[in-house]
PDB file of N, CA and C in Angstrom:
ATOM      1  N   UNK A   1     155.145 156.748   2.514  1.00  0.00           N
ATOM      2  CA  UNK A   1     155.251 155.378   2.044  1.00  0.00           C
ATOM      3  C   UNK A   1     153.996 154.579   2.332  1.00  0.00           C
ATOM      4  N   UNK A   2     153.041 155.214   3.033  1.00  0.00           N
ATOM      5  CA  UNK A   2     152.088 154.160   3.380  1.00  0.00           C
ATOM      6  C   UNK A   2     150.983 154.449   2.015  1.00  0.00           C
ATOM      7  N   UNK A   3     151.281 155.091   1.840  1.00  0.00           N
ATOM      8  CA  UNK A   3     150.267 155.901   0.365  1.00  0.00           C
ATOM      9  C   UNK A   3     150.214 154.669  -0.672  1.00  0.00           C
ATOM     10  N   UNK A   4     151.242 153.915  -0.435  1.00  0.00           N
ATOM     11  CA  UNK A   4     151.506 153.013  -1.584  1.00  0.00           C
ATOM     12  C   UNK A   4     150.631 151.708  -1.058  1.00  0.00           C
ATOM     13  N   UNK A   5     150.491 151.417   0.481  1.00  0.00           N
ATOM     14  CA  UNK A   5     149.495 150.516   0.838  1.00  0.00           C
ATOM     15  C   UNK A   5     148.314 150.767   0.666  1.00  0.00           C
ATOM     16  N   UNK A   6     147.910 151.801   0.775  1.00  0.00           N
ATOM     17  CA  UNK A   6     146.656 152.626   0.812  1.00  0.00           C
ATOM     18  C   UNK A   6     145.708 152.089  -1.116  1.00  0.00           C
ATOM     19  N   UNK A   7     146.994 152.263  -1.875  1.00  0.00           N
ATOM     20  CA  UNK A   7     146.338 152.323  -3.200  1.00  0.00           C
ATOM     21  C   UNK A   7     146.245 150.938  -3.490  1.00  0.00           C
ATOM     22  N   UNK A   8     146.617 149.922  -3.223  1.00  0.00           N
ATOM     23  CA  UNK A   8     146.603 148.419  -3.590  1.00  0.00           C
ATOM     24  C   UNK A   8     144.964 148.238  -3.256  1.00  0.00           C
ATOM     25  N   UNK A   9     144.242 147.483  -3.920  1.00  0.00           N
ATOM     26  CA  UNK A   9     143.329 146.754  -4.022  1.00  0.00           C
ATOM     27  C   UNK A   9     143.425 145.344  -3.699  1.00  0.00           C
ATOM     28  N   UNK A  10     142.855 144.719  -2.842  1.00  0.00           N
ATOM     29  CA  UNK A  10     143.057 143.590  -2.256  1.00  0.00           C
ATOM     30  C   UNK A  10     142.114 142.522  -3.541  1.00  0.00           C
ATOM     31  N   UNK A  11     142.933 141.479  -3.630  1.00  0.00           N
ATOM     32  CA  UNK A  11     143.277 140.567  -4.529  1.00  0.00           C
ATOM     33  C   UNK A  11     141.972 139.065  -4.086  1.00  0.00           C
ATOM     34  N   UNK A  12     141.010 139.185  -5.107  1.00  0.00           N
ATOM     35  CA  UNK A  12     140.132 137.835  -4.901  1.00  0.00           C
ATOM     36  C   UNK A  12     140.473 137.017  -4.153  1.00  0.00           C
ATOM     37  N   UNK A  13     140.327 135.851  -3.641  1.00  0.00           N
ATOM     38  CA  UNK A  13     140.671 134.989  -3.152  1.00  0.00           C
ATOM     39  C   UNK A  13     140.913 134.202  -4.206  1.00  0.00           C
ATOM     40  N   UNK A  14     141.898 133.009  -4.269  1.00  0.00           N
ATOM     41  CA  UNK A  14     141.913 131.831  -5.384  1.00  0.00           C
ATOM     42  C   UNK A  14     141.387 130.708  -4.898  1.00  0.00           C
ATOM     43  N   UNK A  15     141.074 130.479  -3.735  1.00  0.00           N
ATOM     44  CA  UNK A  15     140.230 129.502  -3.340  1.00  0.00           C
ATOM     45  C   UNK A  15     139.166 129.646  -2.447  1.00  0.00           C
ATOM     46  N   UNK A  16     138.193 128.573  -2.047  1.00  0.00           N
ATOM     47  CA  UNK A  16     137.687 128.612  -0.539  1.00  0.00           C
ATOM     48  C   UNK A  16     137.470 127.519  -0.266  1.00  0.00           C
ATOM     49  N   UNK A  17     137.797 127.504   1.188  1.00  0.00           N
ATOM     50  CA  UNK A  17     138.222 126.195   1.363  1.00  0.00           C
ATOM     51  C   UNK A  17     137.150 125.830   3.110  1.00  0.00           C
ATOM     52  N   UNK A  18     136.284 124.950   3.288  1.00  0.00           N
ATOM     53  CA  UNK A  18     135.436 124.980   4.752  1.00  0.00           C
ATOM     54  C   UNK A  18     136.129 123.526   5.435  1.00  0.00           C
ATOM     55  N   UNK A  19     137.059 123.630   6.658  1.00  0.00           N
ATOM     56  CA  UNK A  19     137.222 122.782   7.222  1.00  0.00           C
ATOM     57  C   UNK A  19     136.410 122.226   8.496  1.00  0.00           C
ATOM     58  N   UNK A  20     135.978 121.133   8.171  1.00  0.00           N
ATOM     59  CA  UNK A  20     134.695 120.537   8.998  1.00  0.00           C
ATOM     60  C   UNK A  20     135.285 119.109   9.923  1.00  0.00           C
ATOM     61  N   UNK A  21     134.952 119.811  11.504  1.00  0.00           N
ATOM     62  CA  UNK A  21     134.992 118.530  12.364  1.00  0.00           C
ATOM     63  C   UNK A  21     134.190 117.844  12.244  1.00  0.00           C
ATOM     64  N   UNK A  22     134.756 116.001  12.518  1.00  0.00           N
ATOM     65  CA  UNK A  22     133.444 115.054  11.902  1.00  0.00           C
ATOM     66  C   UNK A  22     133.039 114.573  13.291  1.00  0.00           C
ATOM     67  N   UNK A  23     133.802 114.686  14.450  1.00  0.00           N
ATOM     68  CA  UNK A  23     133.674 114.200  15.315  1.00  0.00           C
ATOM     69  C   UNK A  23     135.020 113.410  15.746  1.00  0.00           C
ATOM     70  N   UNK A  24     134.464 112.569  17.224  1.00  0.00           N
ATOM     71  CA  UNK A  24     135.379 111.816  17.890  1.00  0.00           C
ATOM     72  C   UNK A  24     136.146 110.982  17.229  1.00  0.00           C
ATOM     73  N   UNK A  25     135.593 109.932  15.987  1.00  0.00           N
ATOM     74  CA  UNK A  25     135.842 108.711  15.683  1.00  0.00           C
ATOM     75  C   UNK A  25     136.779 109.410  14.080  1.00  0.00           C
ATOM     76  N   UNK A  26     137.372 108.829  14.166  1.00  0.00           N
ATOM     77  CA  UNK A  26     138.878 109.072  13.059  1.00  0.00           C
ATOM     78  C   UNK A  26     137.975 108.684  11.610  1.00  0.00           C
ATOM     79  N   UNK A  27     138.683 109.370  10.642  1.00  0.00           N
ATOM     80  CA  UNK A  27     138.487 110.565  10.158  1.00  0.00           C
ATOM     81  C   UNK A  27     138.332 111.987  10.841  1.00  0.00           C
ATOM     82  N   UNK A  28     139.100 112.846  11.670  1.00  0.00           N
ATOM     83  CA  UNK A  28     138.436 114.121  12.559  1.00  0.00           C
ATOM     84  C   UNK A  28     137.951 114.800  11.570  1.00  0.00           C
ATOM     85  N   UNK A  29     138.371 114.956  10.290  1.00  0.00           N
ATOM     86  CA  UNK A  29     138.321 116.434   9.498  1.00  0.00           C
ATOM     87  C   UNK A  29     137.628 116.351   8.584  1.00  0.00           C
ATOM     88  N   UNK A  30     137.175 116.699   7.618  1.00  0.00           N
ATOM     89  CA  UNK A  30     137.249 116.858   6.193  1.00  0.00           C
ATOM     90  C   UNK A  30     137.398 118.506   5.865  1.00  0.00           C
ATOM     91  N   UNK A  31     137.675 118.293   4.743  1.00  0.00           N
ATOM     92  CA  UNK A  31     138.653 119.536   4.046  1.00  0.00           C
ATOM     93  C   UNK A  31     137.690 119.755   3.030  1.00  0.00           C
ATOM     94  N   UNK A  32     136.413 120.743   2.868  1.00  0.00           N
ATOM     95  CA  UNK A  32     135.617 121.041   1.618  1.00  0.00           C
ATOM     96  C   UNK A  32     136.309 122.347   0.509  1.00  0.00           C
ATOM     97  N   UNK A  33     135.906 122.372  -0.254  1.00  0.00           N
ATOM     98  CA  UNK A  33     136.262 123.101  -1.500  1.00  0.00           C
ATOM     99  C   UNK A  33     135.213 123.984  -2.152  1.00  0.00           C
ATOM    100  N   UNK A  34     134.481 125.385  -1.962  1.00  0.00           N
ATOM    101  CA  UNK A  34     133.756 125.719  -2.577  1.00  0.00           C
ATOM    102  C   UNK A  34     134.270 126.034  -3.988  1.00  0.00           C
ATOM    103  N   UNK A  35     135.586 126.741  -4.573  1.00  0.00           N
ATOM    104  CA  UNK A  35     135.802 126.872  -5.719  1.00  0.00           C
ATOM    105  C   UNK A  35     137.295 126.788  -5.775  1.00  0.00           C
ATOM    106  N   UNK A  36     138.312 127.071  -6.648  1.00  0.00           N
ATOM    107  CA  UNK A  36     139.680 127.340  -6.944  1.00  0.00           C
ATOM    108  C   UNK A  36     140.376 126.022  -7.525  1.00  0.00           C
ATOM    109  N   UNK A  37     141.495 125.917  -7.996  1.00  0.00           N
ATOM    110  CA  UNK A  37     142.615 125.667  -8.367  1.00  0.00           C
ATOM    111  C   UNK A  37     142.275 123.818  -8.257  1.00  0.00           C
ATOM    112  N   UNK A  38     141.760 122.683  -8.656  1.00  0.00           N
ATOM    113  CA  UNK A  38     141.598 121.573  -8.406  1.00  0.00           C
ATOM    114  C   UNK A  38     143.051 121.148  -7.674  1.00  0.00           C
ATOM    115  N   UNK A  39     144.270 121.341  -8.288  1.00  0.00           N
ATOM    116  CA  UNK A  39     145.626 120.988  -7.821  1.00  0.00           C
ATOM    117  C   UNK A  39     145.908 121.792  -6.615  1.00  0.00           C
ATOM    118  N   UNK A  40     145.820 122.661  -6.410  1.00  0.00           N
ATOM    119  CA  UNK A  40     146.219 123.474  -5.557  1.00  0.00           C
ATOM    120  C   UNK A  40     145.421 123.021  -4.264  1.00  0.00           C
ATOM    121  N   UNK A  41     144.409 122.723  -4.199  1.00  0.00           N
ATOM    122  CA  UNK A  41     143.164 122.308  -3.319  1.00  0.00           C
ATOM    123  C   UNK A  41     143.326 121.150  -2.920  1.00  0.00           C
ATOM    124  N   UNK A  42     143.904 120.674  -3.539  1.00  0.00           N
ATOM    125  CA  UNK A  42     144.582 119.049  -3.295  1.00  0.00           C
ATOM    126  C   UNK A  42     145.792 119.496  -2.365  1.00  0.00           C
ATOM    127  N   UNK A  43     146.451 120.134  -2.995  1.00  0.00           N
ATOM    128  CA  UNK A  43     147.951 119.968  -2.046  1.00  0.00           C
ATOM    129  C   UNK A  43     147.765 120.534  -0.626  1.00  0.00           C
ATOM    130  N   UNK A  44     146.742 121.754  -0.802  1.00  0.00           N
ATOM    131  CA  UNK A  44     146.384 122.045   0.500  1.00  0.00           C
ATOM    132  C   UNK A  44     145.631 121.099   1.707  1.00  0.00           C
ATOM    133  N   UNK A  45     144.912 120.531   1.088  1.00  0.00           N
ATOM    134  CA  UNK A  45     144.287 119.214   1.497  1.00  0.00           C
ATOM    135  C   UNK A  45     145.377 118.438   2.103  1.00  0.00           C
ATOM    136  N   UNK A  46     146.146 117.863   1.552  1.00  0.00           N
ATOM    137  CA  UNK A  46     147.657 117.275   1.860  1.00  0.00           C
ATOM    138  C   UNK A  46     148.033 117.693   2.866  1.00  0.00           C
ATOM    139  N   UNK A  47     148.602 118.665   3.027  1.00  0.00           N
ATOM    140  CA  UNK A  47     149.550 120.016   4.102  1.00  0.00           C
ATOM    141  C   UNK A  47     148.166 119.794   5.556  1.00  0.00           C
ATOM    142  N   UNK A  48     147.073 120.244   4.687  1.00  0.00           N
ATOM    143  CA  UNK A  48     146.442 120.039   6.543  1.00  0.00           C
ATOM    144  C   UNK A  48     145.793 118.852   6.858  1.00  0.00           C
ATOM    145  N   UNK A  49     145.651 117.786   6.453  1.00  0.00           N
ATOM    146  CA  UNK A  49     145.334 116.947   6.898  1.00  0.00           C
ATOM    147  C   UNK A  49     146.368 116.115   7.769  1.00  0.00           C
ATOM    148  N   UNK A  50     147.759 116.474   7.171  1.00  0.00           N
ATOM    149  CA  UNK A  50     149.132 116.012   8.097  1.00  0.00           C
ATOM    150  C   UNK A  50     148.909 116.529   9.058  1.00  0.00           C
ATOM    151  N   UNK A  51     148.417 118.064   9.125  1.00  0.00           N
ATOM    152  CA  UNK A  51     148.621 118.158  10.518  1.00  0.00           C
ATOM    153  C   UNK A  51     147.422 117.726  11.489  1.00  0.00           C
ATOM    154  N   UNK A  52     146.324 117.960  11.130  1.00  0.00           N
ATOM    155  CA  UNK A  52     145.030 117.951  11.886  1.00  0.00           C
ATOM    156  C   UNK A  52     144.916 116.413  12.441  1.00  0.00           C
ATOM    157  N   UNK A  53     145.833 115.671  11.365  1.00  0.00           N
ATOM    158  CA  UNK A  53     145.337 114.275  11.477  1.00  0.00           C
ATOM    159  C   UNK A  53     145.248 113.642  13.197  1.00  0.00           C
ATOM    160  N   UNK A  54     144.183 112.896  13.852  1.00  0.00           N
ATOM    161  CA  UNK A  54     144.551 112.451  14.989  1.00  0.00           C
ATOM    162  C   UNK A  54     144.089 113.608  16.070  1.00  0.00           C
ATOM    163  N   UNK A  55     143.595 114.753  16.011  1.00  0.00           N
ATOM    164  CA  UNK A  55     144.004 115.864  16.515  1.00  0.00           C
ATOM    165  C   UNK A  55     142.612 116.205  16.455  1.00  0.00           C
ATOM    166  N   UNK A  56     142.002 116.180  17.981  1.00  0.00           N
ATOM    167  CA  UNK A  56     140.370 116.638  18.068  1.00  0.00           C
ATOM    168  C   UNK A  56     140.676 118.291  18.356  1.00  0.00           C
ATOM    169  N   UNK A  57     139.565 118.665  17.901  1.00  0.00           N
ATOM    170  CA  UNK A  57     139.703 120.389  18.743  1.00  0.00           C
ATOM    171  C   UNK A  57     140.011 120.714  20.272  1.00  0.00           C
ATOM    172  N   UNK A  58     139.966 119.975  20.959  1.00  0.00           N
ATOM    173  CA  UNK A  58     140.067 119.963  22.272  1.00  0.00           C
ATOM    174  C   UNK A  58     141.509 119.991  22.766  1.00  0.00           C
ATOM    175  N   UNK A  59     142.395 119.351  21.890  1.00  0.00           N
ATOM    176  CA  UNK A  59     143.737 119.410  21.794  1.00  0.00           C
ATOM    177  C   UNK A  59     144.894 120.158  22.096  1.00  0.00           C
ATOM    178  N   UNK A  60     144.989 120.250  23.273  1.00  0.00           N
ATOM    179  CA  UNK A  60     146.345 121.473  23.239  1.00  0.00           C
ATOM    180  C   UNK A  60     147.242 121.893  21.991  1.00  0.00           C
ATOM    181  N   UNK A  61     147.456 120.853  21.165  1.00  0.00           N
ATOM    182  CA  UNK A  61     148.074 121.085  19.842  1.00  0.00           C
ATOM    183  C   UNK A  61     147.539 121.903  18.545  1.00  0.00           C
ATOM    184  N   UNK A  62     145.943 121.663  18.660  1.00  0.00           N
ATOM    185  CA  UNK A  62     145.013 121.451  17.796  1.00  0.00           C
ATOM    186  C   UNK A  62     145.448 122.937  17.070  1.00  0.00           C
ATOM    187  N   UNK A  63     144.879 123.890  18.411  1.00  0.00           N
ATOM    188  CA  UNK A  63     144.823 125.261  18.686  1.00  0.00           C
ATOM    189  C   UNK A  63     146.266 125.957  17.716  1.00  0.00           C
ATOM    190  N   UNK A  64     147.739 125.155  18.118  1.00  0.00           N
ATOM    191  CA  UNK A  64     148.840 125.757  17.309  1.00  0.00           C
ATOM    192  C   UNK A  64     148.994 125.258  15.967  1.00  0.00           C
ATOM    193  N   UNK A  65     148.450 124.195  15.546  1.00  0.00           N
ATOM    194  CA  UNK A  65     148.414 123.346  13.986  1.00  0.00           C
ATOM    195  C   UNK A  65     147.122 124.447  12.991  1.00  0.00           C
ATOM    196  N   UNK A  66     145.982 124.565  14.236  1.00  0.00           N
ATOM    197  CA  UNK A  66     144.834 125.279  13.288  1.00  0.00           C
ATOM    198  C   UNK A  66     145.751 126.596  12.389  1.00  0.00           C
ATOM    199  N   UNK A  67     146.797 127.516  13.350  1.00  0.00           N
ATOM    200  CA  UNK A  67     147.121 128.734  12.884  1.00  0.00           C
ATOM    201  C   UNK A  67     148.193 128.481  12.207  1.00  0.00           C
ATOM    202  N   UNK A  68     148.806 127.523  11.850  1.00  0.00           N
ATOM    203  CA  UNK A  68     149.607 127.016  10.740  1.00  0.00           C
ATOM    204  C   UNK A  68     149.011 127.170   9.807  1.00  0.00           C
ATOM    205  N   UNK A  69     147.589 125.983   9.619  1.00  0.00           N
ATOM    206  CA  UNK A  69     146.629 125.776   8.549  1.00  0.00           C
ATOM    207  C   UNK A  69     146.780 127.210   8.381  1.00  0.00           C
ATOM    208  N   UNK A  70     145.766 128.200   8.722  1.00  0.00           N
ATOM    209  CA  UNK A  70     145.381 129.718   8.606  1.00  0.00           C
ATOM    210  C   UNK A  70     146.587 130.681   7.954  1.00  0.00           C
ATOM    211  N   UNK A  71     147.753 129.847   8.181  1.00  0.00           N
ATOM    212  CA  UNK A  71     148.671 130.476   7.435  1.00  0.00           C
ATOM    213  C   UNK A  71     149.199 130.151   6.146  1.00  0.00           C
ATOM    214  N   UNK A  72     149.301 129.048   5.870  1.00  0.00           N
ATOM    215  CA  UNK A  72     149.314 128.315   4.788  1.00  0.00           C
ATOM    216  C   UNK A  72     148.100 128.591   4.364  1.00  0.00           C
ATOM    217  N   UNK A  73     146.746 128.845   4.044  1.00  0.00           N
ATOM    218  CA  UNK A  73     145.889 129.232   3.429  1.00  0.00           C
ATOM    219  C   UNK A  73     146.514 130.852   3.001  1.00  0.00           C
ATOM    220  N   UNK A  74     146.668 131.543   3.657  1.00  0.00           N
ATOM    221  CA  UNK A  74     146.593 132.575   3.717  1.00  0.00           C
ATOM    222  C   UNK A  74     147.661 133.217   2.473  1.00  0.00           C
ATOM    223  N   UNK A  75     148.876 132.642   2.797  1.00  0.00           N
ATOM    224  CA  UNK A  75     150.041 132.339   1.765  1.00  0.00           C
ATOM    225  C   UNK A  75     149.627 132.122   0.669  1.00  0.00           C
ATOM    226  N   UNK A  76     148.653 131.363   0.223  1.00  0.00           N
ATOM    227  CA  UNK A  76     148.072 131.056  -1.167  1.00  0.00           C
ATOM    228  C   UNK A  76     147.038 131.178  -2.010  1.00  0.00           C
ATOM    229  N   UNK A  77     146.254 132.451  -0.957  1.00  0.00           N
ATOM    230  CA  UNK A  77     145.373 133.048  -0.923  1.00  0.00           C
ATOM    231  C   UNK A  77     143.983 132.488  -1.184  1.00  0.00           C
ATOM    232  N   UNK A  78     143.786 131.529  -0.189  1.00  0.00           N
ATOM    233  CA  UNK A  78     142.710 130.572  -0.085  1.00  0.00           C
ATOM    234  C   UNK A  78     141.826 131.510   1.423  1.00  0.00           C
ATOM    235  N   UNK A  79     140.960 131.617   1.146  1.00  0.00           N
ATOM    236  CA  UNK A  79     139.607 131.692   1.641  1.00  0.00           C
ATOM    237  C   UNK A  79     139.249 130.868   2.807  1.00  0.00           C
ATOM    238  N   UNK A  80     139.447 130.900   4.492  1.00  0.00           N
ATOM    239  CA  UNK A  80     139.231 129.513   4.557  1.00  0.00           C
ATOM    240  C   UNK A  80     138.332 129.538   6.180  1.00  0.00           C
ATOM    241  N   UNK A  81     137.287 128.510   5.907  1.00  0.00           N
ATOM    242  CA  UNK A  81     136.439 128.561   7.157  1.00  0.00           C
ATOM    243  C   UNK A  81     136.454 127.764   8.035  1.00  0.00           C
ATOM    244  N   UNK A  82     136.264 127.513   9.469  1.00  0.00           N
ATOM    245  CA  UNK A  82     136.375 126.475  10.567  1.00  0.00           C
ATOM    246  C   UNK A  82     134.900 125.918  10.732  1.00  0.00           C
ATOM    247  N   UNK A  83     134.570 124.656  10.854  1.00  0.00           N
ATOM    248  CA  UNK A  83     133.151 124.374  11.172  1.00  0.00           C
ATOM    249  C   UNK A  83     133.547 123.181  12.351  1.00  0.00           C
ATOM    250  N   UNK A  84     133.442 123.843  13.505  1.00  0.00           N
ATOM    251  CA  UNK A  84     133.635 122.674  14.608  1.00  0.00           C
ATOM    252  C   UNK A  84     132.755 122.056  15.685  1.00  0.00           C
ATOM    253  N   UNK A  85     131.514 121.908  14.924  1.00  0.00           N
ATOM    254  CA  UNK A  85     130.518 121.578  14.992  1.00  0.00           C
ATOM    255  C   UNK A  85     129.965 122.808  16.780  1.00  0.00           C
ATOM    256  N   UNK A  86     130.366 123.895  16.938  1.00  0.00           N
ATOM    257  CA  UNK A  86     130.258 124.540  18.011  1.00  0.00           C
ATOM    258  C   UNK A  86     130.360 125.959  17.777  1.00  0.00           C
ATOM    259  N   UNK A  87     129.689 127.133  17.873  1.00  0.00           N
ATOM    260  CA  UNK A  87     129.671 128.263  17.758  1.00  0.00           C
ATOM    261  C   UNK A  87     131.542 128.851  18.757  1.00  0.00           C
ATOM    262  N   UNK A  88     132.035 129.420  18.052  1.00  0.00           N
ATOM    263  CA  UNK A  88     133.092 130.002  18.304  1.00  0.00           C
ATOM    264  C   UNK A  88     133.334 131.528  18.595  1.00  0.00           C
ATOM    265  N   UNK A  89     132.309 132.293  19.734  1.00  0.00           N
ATOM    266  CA  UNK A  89     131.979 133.571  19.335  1.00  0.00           C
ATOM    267  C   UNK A  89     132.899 133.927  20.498  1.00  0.00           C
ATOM    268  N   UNK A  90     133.906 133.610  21.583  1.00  0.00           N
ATOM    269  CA  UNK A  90     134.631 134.541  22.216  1.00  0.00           C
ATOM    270  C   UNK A  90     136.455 133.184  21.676  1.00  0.00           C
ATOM    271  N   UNK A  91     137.384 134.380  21.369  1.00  0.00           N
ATOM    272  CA  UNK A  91     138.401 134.254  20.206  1.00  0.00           C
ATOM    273  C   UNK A  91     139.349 133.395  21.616  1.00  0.00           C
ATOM    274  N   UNK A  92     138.974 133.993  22.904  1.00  0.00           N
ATOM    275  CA  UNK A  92     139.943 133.366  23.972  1.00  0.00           C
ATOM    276  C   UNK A  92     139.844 131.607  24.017  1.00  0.00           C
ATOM    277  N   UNK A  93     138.334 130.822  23.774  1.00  0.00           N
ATOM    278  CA  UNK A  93     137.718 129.720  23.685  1.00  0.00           C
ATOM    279  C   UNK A  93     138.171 129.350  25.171  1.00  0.00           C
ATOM    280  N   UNK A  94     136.619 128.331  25.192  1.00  0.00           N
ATOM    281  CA  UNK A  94     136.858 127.579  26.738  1.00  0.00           C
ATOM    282  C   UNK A  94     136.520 126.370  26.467  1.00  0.00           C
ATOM    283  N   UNK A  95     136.759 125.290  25.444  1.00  0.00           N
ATOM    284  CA  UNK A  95     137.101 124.300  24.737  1.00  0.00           C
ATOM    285  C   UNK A  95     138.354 123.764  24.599  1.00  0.00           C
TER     286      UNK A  95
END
């Protein structure tokens, strides 16, 4: 049965999407769009900005809302990058 995973070809992305910390002062986020779905990009926009809203990276919360986002992208097969103004190279973070 795995033969059948094996043969699938993994599926473009329909979007990409770069979420960028702006800093301390509200507005935290913005939500960029390199290509996909104008509507769809919107609603996603919608969905994470509810959550992020208010919510610096530093956040005990931040950390469980980001892997929401990551899932809800993922679900809709959006493409999607973190820019938090800080190199993110060990996955444990000390931020």
């Amino acid at each position: 049965m795995s033969d059948i995973a094996e043969d699938v070809e993994p599926v473009p992305p329909a979007g990409s999407l770069t979420v960028v910390y702006l800093g301390p002062v509200s507005p935290h986020w913005e939500i960029r769009s390199d290509f996909g779905d104008r509507t769809a990009v919107d609603d996603f926009r919608t969905r994470a900005n509810a959550r992020l809203m208010l919510l610096p990276p530093h956040d005990p919360q931040f950390r469980r809302n980001r892997e929401r986002v990551n899932r809800d992208a993922e679900r809709i097969n959006f493409r999607i990058e973190w820019d938090l103004g800080y190199p993110e190279d060990d996955e444990g973070g000390n931020g």
